[in-house]
Protein backbone atom coordinates (compact mmCIF):
# COMPACT_ATOMS: atom_id res chain seq x y z
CA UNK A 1 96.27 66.85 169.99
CA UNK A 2 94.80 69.16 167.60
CA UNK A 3 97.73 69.09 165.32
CA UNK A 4 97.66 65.18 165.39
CA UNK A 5 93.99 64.78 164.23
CA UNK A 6 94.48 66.95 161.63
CA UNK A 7 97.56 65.11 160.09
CA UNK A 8 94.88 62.35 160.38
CA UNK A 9 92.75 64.18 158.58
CA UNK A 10 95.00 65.51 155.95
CA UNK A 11 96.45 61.20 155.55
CA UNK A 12 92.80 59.92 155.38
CA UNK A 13 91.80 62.23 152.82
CA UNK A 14 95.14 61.48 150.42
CA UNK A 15 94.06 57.43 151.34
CA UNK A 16 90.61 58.09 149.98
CA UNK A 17 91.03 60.66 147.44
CA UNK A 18 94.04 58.51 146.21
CA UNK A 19 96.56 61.23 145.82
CA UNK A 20 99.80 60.66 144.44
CA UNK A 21 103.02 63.37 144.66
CA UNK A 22 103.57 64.88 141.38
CA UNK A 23 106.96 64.19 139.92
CA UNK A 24 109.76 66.68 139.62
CA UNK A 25 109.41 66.37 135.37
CA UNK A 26 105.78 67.79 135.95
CA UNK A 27 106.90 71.08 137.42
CA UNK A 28 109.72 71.43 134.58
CA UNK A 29 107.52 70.83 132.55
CA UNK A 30 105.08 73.19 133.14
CA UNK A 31 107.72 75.72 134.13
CA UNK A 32 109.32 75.50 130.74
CA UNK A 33 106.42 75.31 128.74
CA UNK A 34 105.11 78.78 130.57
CA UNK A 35 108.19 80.12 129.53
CA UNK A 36 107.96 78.87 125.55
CA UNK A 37 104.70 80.82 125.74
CA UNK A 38 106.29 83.78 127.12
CA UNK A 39 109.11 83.62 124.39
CA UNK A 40 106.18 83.53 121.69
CA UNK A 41 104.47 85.74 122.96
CA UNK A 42 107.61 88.38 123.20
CA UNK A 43 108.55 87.32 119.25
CA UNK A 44 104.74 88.12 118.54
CA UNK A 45 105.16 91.13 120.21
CA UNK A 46 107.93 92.12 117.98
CA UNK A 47 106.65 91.11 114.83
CA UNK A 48 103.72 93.11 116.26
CA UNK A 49 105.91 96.66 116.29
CA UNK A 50 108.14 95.83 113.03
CA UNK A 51 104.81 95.79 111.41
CA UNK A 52 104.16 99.54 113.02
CA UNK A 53 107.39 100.63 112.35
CA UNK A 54 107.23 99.45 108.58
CA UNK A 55 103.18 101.79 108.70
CA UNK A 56 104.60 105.14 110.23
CA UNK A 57 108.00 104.47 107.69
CA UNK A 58 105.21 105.10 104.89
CA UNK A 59 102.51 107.49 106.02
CA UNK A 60 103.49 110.55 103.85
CA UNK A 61 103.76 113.06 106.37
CA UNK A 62 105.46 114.94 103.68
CA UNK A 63 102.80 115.25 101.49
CA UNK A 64 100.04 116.28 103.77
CA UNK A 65 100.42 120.15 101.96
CA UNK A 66 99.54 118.16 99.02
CA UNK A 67 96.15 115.75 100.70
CA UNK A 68 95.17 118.67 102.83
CA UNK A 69 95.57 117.35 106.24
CA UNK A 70 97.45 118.45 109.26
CA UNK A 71 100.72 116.05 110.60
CA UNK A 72 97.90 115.38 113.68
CA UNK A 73 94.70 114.58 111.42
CA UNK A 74 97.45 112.04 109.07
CA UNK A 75 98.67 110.54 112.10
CA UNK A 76 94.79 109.78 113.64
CA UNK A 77 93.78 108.72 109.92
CA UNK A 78 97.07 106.05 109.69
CA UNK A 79 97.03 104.90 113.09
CA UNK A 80 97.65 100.85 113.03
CA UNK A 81 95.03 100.75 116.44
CA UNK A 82 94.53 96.80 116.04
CA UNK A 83 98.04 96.44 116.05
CA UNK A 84 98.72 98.68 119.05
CA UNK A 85 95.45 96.55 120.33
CA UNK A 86 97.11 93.16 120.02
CA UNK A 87 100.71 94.85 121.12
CA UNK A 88 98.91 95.16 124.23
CA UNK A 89 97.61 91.45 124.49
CA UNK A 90 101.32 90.17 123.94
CA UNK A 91 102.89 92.54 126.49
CA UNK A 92 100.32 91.11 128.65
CA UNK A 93 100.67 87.45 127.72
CA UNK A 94 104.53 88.49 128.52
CA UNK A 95 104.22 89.84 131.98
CA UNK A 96 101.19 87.13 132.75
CA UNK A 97 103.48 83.87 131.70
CA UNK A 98 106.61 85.40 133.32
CA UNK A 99 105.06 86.01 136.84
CA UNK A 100 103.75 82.86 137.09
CA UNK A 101 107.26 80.87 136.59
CA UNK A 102 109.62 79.86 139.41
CA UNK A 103 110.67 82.91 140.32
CA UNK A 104 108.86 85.69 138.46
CA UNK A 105 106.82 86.13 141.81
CA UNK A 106 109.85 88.43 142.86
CA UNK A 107 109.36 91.22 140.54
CA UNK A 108 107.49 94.03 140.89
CA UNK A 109 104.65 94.58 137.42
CA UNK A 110 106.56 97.61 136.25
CA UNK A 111 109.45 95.43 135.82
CA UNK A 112 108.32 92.78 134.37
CA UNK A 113 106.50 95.09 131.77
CA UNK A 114 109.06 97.05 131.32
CA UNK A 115 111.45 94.30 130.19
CA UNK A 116 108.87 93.03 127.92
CA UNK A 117 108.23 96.39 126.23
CA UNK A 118 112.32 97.15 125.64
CA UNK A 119 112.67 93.19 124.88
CA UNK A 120 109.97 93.93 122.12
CA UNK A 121 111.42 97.39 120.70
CA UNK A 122 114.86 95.60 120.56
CA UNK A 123 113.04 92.76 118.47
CA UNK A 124 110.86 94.95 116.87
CA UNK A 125 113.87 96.88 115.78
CA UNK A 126 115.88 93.88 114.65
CA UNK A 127 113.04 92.36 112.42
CA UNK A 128 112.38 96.09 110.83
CA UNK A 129 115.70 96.20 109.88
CA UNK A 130 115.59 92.34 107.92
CA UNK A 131 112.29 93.65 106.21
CA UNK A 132 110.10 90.98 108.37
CA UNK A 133 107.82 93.87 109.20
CA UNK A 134 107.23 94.67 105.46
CA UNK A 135 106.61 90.48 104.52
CA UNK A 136 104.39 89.46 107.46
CA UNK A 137 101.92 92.54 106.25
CA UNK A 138 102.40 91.26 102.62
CA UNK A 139 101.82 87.67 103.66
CA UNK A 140 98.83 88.68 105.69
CA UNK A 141 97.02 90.50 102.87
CA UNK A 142 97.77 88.32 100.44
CA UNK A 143 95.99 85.29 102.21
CA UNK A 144 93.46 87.00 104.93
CA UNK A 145 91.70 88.96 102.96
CA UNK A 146 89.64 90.87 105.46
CA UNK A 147 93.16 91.70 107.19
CA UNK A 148 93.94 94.59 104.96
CA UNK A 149 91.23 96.56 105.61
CA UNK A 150 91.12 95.71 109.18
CA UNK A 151 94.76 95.93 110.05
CA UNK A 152 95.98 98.68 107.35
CA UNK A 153 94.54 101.97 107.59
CA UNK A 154 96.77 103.28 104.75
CA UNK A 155 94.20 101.49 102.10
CA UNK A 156 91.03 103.11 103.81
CA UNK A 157 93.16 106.21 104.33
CA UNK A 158 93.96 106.34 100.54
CA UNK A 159 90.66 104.94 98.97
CA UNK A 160 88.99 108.17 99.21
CA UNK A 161 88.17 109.77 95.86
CA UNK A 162 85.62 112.40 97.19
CA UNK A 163 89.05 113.95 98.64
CA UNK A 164 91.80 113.33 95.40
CA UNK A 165 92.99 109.84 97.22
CA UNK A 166 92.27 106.98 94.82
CA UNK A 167 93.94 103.59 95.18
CA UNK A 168 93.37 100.38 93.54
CA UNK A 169 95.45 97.85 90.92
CA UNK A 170 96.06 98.42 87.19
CA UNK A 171 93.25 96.74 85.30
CA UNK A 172 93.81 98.25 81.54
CA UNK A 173 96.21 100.70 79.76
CA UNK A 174 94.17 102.13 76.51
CA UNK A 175 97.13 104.95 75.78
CA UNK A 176 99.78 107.26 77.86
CA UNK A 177 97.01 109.39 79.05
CA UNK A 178 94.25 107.09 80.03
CA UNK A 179 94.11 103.39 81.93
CA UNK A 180 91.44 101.51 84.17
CA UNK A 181 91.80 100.83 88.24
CA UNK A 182 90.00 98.54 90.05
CA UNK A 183 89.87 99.78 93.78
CA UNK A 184 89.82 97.98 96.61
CA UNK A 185 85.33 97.57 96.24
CA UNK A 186 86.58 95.92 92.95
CA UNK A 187 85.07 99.12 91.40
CA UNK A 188 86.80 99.96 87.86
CA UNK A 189 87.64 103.84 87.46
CA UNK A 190 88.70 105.48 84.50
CA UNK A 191 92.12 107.55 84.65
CA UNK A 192 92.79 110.52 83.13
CA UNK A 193 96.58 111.42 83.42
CA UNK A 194 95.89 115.72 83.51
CA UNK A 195 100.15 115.72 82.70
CA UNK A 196 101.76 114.27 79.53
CA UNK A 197 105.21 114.92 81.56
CA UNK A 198 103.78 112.62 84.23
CA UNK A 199 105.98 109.83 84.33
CA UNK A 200 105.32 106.74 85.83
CA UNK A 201 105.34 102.92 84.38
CA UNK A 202 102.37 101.34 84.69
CA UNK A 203 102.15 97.30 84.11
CA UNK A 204 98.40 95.48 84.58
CA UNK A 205 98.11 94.08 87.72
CA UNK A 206 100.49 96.86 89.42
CA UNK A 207 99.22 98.35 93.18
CA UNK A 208 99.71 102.07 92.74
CA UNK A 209 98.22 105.05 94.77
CA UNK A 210 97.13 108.33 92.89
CA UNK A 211 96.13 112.13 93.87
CA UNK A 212 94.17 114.18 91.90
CA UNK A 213 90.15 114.94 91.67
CA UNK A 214 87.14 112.84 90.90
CA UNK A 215 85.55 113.89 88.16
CA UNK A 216 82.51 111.48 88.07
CA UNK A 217 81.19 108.24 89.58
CA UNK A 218 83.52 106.47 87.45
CA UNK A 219 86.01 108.96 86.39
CA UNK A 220 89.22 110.30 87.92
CA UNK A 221 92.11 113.07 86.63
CA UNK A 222 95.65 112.29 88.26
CA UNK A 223 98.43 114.48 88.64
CA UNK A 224 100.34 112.28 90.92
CA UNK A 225 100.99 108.59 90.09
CA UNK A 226 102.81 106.41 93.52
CA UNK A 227 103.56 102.59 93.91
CA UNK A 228 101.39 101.08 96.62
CA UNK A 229 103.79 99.92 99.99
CA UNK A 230 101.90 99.18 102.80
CA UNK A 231 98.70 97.62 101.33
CA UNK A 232 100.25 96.16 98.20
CA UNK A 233 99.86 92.55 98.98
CA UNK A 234 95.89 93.32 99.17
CA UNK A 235 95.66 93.96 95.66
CA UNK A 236 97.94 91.76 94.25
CA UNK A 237 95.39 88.58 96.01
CA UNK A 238 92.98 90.29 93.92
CA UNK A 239 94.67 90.43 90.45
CA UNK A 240 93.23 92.37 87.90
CA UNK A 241 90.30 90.12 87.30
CA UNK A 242 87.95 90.62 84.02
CA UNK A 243 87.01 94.00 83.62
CA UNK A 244 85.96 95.13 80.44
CA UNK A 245 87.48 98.55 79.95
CA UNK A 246 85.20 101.53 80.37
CA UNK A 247 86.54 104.95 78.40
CA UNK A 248 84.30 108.01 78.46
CA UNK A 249 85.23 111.59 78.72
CA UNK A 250 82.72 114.14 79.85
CA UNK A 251 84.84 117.35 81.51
């Protein structure tokens, strides 16, 4: 009896309410579309670690005699941490899309997470490997400029003159010896080359690193000239801009 009045119940209430079935193409649908979201998410993820990969490939390790750090003080300094942030967020967007499909309610978490985070090393891998890694960061710094200081440590790591890091974009060349740098506070520096067997072309416009010691507010002696990598595409959305060239020589 009880059963009966509620089937009453439960009819009266679609009557009413006017509830209608939902079609077969609603639940494929939404199943595929969860899935489309997952695949992003998964392709973001690897773009996410080919970007990493392409960071670590340059963090100098090798010269840390040289910038007076320890391997574990370069590694804290160069850590990509919004990268590893939003890793996170599309491992998660992974695992959350894939256990709500037809069947992901079968697999345990550590699974599913576990798939997603060899799935993205695999892609991650593969897009290192074609150089996507090294053109999404390009294409990012070119047009978002907040993103390179944000989402590159190696400019913050290397714009420190008060320790012999100076980086920054070609601005002027007055002779072999001596050329302006804008750095990334569009600040213009004036570069003293300390070794006339220093060789290194320099063009205006050109990202380049450089070690040596800051001589003054403005000045800076260089024993060590480098092309920019990761951080390259910052600069070069500057562009050299107009900056009068400032030469003065007080050491």
């Amino acid at each position: 009896m009880e059963t009966k009045n509620l089937g009453e119940k439960i009819l009266q209430t679609i009557q009413e309410q006017k509830i209608k079935p939902k079609g077969r193409w609603y639940f494929l649908l939404k199943n595929y579309f969860i899935w489309a979201i997952g695949g992003l998410a998964l392709l973001a993820a690897g773009a996410a670690l080919s970007v990493m990969i392409y960071f670590f490939r340059y963090n100098d390790f090798g010269m840390r005699g040289e910038i007076n750090k320890s391997f574990a003080e370069m590694l804290i300094l160069t850590m990509p941490y919004l990268w590893i942030v939003c890793l996170g967020i599309f491992v998660f967007v992974v695992y959350y899309n894939l256990k709500h499909t037809k069947t992901g309610y079968r697999y345990p978490i550590w699974i599913i997470i576990t798939v997603a985070i060899v799935t993205s090393l695999i892609l991650g891998g593969l897009f290192t490997i074609a150089g996507w890694g090294e053109r999404l960061d390009e294409v990012l710094e070119k047009r978002t400029p907040m993103y390179g200081e944000m989402m590159n440590p190696h400019i913050n790591f290397w714009s420190n003159p008060g320790e012999g890091r100076l980086v920054g974009i070609v601005s002027g060349i007055a002779t072999k010896e001596e050329f302006n740098l804008v750095d990334k506070d569009d600040k213009e520096w004036v570069i003293y080359i300390s070794e006339r067997e220093l060789k290194f072309p320099l063009e205006i416009g050109q990202p380049i690193r450089l070690l040596g010691e800051k001589k003054s507010e403005v000045e800076f002696e260089v024993n060590r000239i480098m092309p920019m990598t990761p951080g390259r595409g910052f600069f070069k959305h500057m562009g050299p801009g107009d900056h009068p060239p400032i030469m003065k020589k007080n050491f």
